[in-house]
Protein backbone atom coordinates (compact mmCIF):
# COMPACT_ATOMS: atom_id res chain seq x y z
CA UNK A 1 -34.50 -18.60 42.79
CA UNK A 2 -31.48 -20.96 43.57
CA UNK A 3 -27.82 -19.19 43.20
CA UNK A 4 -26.90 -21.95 40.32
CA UNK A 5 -30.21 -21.07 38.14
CA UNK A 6 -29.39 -16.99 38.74
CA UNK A 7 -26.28 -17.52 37.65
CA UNK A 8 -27.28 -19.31 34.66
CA UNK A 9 -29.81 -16.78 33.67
CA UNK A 10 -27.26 -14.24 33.71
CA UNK A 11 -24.76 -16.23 31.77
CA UNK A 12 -27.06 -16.73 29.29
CA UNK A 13 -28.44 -12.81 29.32
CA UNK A 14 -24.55 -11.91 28.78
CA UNK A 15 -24.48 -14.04 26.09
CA UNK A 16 -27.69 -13.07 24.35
CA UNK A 17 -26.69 -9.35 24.53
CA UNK A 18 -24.13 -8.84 22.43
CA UNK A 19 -25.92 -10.88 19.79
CA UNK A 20 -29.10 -8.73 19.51
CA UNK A 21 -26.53 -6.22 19.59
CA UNK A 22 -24.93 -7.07 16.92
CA UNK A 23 -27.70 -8.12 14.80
CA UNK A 24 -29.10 -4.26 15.83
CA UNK A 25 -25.71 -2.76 14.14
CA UNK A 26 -25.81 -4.94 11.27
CA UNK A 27 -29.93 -4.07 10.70
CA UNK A 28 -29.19 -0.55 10.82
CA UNK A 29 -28.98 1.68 7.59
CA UNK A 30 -25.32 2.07 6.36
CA UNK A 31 -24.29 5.11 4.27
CA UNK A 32 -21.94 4.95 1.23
CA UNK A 33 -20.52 8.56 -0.22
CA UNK A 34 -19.25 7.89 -3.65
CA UNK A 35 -17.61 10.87 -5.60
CA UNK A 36 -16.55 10.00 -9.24
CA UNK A 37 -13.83 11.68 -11.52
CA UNK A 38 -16.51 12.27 -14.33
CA UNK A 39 -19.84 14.49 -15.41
CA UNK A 40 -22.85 12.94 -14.54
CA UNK A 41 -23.71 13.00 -18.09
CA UNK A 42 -20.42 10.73 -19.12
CA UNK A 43 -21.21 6.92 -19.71
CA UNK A 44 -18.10 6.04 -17.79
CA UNK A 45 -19.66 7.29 -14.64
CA UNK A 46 -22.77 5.93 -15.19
CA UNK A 47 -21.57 2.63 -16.06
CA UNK A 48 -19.58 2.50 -12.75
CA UNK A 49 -22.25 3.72 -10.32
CA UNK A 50 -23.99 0.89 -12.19
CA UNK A 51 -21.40 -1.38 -11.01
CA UNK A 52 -21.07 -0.66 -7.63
CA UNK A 53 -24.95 -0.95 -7.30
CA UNK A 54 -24.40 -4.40 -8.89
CA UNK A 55 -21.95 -5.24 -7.10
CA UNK A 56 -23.40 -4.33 -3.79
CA UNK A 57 -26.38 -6.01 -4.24
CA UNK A 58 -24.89 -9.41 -4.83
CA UNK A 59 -23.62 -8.62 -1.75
CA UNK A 60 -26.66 -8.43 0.36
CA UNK A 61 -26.34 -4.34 0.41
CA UNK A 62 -30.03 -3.64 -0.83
CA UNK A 63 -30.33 0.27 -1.48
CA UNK A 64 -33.44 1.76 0.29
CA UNK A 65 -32.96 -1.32 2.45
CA UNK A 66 -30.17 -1.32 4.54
CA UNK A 67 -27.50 1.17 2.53
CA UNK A 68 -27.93 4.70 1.09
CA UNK A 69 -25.39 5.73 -1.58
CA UNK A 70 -24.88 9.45 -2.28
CA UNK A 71 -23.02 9.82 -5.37
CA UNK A 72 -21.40 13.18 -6.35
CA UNK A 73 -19.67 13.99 -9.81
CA UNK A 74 -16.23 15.70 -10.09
CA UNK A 75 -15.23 15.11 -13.59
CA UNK A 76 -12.44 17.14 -14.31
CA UNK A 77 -12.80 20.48 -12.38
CA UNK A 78 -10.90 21.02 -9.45
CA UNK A 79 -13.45 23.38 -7.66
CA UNK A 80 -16.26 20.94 -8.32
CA UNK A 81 -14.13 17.88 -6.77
CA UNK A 82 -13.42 20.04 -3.87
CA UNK A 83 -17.00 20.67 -2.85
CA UNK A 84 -18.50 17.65 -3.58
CA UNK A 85 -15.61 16.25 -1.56
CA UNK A 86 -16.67 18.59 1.32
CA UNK A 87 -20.58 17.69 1.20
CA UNK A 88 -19.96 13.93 1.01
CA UNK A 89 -17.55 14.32 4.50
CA UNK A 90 -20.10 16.45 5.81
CA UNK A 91 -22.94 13.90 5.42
CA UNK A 92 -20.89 11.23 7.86
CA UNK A 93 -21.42 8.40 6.02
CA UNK A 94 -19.45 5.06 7.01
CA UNK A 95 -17.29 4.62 4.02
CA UNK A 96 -16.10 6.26 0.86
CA UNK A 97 -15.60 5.95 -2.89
CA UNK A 98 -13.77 7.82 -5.09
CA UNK A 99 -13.34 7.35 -8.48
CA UNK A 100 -10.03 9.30 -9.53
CA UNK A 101 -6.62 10.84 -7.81
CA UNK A 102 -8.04 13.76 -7.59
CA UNK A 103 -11.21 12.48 -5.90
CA UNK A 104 -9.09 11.02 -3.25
CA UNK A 105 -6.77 14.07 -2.78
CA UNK A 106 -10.30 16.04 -2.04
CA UNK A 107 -11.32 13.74 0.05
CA UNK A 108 -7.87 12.92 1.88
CA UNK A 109 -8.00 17.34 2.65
CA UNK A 110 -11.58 16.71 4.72
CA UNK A 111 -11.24 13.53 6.74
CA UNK A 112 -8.43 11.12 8.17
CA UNK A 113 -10.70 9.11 9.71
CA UNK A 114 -13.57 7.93 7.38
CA UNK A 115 -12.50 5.06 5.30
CA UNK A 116 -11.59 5.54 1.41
CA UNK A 117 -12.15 2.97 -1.32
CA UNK A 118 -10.86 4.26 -4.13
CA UNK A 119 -10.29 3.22 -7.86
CA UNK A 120 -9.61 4.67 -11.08
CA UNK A 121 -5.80 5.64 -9.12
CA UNK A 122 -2.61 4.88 -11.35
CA UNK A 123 0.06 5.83 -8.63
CA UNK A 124 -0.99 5.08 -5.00
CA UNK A 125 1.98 5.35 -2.97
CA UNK A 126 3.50 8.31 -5.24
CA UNK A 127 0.00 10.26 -4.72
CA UNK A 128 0.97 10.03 -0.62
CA UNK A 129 -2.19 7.98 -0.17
CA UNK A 130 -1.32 4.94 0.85
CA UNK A 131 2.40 3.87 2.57
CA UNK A 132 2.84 0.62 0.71
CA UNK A 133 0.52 -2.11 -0.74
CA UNK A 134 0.80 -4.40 1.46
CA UNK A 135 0.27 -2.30 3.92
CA UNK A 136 -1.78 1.16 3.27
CA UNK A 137 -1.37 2.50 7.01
CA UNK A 138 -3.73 4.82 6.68
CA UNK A 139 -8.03 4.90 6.02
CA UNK A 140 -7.32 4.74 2.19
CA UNK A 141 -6.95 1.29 0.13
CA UNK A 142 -8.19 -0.07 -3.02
CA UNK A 143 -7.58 -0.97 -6.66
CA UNK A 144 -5.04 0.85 -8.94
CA UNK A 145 -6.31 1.10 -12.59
CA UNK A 146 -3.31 0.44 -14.47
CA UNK A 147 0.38 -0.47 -14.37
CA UNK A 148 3.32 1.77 -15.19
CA UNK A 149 4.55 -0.80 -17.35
CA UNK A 150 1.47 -0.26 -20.05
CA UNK A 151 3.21 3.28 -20.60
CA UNK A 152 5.88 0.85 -23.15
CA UNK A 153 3.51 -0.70 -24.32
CA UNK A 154 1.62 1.90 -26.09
CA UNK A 155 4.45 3.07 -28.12
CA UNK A 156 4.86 -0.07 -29.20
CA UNK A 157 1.46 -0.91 -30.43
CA UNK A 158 1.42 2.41 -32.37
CA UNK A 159 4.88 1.30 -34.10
CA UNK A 160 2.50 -1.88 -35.13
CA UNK A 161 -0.62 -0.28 -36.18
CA UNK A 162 1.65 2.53 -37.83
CA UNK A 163 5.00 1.29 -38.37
CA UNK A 164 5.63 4.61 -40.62
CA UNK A 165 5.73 6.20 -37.33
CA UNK A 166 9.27 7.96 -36.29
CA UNK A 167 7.89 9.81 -33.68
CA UNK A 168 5.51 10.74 -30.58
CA UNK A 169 4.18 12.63 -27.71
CA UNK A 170 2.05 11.48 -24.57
CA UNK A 171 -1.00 13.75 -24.07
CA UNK A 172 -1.96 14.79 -20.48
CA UNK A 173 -3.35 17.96 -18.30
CA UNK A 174 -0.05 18.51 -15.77
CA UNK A 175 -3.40 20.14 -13.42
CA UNK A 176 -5.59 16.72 -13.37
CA UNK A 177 -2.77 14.10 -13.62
CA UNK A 178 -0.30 15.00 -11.07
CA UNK A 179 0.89 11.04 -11.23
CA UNK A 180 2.42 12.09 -15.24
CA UNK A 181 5.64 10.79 -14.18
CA UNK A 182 4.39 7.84 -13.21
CA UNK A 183 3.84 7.25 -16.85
CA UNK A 184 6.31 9.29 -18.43
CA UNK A 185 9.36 7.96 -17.80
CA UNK A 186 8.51 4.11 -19.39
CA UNK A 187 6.80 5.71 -22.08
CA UNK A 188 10.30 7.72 -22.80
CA UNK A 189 12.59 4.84 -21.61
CA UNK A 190 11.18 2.97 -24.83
CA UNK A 191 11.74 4.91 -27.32
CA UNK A 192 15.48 4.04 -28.11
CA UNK A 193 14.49 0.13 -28.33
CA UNK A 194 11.43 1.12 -30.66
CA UNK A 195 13.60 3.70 -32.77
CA UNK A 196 11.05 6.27 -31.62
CA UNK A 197 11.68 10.23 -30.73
CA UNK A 198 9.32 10.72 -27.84
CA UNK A 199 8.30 13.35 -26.08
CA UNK A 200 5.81 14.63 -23.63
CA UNK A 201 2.26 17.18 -24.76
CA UNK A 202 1.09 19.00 -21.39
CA UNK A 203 -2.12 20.39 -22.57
CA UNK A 204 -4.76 22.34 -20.56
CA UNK A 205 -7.79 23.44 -22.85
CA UNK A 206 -9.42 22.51 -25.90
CA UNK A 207 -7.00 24.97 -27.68
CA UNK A 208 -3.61 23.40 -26.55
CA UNK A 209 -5.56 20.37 -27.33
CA UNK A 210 -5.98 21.34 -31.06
CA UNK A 211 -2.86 22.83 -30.97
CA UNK A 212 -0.95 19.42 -30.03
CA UNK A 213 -2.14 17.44 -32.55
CA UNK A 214 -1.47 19.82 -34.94
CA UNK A 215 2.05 19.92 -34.68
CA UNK A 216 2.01 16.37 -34.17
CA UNK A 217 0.61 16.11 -37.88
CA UNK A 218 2.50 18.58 -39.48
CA UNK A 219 5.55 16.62 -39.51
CA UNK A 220 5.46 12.88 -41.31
CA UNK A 221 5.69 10.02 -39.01
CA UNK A 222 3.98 11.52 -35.88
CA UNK A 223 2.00 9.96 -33.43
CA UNK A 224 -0.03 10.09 -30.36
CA UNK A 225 -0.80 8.38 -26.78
CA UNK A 226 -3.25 9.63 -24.71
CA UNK A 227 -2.25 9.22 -20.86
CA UNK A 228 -5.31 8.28 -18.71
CA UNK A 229 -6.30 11.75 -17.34
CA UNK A 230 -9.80 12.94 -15.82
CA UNK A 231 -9.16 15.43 -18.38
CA UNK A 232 -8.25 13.77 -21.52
CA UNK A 233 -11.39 11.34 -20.69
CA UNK A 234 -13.53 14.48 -20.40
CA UNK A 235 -11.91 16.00 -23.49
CA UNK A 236 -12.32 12.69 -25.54
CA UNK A 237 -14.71 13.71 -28.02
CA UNK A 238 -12.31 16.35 -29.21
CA UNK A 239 -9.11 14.58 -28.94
CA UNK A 240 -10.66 11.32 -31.20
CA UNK A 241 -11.89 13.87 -33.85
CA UNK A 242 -9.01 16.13 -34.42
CA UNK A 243 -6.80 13.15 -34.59
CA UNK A 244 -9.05 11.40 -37.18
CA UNK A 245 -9.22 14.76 -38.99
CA UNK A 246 -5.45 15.44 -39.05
CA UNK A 247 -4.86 11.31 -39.48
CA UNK A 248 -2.75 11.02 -36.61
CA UNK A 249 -2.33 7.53 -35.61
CA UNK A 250 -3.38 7.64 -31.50
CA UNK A 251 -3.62 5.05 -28.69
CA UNK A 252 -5.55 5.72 -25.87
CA UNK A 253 -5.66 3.93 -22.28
CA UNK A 254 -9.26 3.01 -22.64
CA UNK A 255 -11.82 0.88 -24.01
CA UNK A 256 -14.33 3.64 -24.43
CA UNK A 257 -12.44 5.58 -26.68
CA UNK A 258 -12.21 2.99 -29.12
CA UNK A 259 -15.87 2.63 -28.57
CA UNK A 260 -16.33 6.27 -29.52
CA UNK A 261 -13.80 6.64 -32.48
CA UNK A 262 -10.66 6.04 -31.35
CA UNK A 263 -7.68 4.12 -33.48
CA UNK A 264 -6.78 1.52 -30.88
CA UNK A 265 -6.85 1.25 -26.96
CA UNK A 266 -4.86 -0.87 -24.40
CA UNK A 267 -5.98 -0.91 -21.13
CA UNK A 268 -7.45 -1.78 -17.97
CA UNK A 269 -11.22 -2.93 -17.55
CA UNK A 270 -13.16 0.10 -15.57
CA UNK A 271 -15.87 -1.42 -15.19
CA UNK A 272 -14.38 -4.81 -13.13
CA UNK A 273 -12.69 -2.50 -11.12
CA UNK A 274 -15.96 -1.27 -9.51
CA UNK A 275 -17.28 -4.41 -9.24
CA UNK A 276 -14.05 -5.34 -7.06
CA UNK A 277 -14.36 -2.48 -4.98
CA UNK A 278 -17.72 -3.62 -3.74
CA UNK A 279 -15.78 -6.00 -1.88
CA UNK A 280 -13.56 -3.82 0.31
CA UNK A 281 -16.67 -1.62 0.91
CA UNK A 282 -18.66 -4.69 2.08
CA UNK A 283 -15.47 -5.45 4.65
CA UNK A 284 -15.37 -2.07 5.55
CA UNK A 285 -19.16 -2.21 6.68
CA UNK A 286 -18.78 -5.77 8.18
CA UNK A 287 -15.98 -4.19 10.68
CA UNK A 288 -12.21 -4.31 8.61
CA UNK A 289 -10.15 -1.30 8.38
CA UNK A 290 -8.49 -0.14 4.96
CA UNK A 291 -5.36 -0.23 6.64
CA UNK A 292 -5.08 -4.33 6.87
CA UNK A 293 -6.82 -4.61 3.45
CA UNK A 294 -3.82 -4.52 0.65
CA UNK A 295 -4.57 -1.83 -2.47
CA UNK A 296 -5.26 -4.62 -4.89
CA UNK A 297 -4.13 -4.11 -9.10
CA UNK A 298 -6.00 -4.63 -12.02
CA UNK A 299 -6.40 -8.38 -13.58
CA UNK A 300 -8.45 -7.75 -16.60
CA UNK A 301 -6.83 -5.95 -19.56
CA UNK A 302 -8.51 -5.16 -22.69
CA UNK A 303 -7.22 -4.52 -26.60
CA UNK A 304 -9.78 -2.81 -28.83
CA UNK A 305 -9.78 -1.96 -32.24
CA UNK A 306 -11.83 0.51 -34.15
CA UNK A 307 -11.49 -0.90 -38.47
CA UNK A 308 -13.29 2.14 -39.63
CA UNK A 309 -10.92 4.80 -37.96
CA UNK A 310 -8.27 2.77 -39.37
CA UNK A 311 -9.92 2.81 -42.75
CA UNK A 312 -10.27 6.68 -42.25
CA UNK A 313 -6.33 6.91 -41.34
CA UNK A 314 -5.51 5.15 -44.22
CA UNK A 315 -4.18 2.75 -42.18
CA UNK A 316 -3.99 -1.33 -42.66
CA UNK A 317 -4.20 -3.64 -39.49
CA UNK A 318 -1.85 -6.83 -39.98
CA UNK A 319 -4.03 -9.65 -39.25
CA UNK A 320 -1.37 -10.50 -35.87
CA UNK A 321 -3.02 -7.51 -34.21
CA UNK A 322 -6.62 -7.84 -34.84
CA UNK A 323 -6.21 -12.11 -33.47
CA UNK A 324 -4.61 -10.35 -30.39
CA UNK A 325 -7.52 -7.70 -30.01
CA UNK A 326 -10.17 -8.97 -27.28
CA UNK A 327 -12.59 -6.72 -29.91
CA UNK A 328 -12.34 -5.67 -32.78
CA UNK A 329 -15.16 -2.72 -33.89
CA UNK A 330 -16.12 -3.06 -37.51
């Protein structure tokens, strides 16, 4: 063979490598851990694994194909979060998801090096998760689920759904959301605009729970706001019925409450969230590291309305607030 067709079979043997192995990497199964802050009985949880399937799929990310997703449940117990946290890490797999603060703090305590996707986190930076933004630093980015800012704007939609109301207390588990602050300080920083006494309700079982609202109802002109917590979520049933019972005007920080009972809820869409962290997993997999990709925050709000607990509470809607509702339950 002449020296000027070797060397052109070599060239183009250098180039052809890399390709096939590239196209080898990409053909070969990727594994997705995915621990969420809810039972695997919740609809929540459900409804996001849904998602990210969804998601994934539009994606080209075919499960049984060329991805495996393990999904493990936390919901609110710390012990559970822990070891699900631990078996996930264990398993290798090439990125995570984790659906809650907690989730990530679990998950943070195994591995430094496998990247994190998380959502369903109010308070990033104060968590210690990510260093900015703009720029996480670390393996952990992704989408916050709601802005501090929402924390004075619940008070003031309960003033308009219950304008009898002199004052309130923001409900939370001190153990599950260890961001509180985060949320506590607006939420009290608007109460001299709104003329409202507020006040905070740490609560950590079912009977500080009933014992809360309660109070709350004993006195004329209470009120409630229910901070986004894996425990308040989990504790839902219970906190929507004892308020209805006692007619305690409440606004939670989620569209499934109102779904299930609840007065009114302002908050950010779950379930787009997923979807939009199907993105950064699919960047992860195609070779980007969390620490270029900036934590993104939530674009889709949503106002919901529940008439009949209203009607229960004795309580009139002014036609202003239902044409600002995005739904409005009959």
């Amino acid at each position: 063979m002449r020296r000027r067709e070797l060397i052109m079979l070599l060239g183009a043997t250098a180039v052809a490598w890399p390709l096939a192995a590239r196209a080898q990497q990409s053909d070969r199964m990727r594994r997705i851990g995915v621990l969420m802050g809810w039972a695997e009985s919740d609809s929540i949880g459900q409804s996001g694994i849904k998602s990210i399937r969804e998601g994934l799929r539009g994606l080209g990310w075919i499960e049984g194909r060329n991805i495996s997703i393990d999904v493990r449940w936390g919901a609110s117990e710390a012990a559970r979060t822990d070891s699900s946290a631990k078996e996930l890490v264990a398993s290798h797999p090439d990125v995570l998801v984790a659906g809650s603060t907690a989730g990530v703090a679990a998950l943070l305590r195994e591995t430094r090096t496998i990247p994190i996707v998380f959502v369903v986190v109010s308070d990033p930076i104060g968590s210690g998760f990510v260093e900015t933004f703009a720029h996480p630093a670390g393996n952990v980015t992704g989408l916050t689920n709601v802005e501090s800012s929402l924390a004075g704007k619940w008070p003031q939609l309960l003033k308009e759904i219950a304008p009898a109301t002199t004052h309130a207390k923001i409900m939370f588990n001190p153990a599950t959301a260890t961001y509180a602050d985060f949320f506590v300080r607006p939420f009290l920083a608007s109460g001299p605009l709104l003329e409202l006494a507020l006040d905070t309700a740490p609560v950590r079982d079912d009977a500080e729970i009933e014992s809360a609202v309660g109070a709350l109802a004993r006195e004329p002109g209470g009120g409630l706001v229910v901070m986004p917590d894996g425990f308040t979520t989990d504790h839902r049933a219970a906190i929507i019925a004892l308020a209805t019972r006692h007619k305690l005007p409440t606004i939670y920080p989620d569209r499934f409450y109102a779904v299930d009972g609840g007065l009114i809820s302002y908050g950010v869409d779950l379930i787009d969230l997923f979807r939009r962290a199907t993105l950064y997993v699919d960047r992860i997999m195609k070779g980007d590291k969390p620490a270029d990709l900036p934590v993104q925050q939530p674009t889709k709000f949503e106002f919901v309305i529940n008439l009949k607990t209203a009607q229960a509470l004795s309580l009139t809607v002014p036609l202003a607030l239902r044409a600002r509702a995005d739904e409005v339950i009959e």
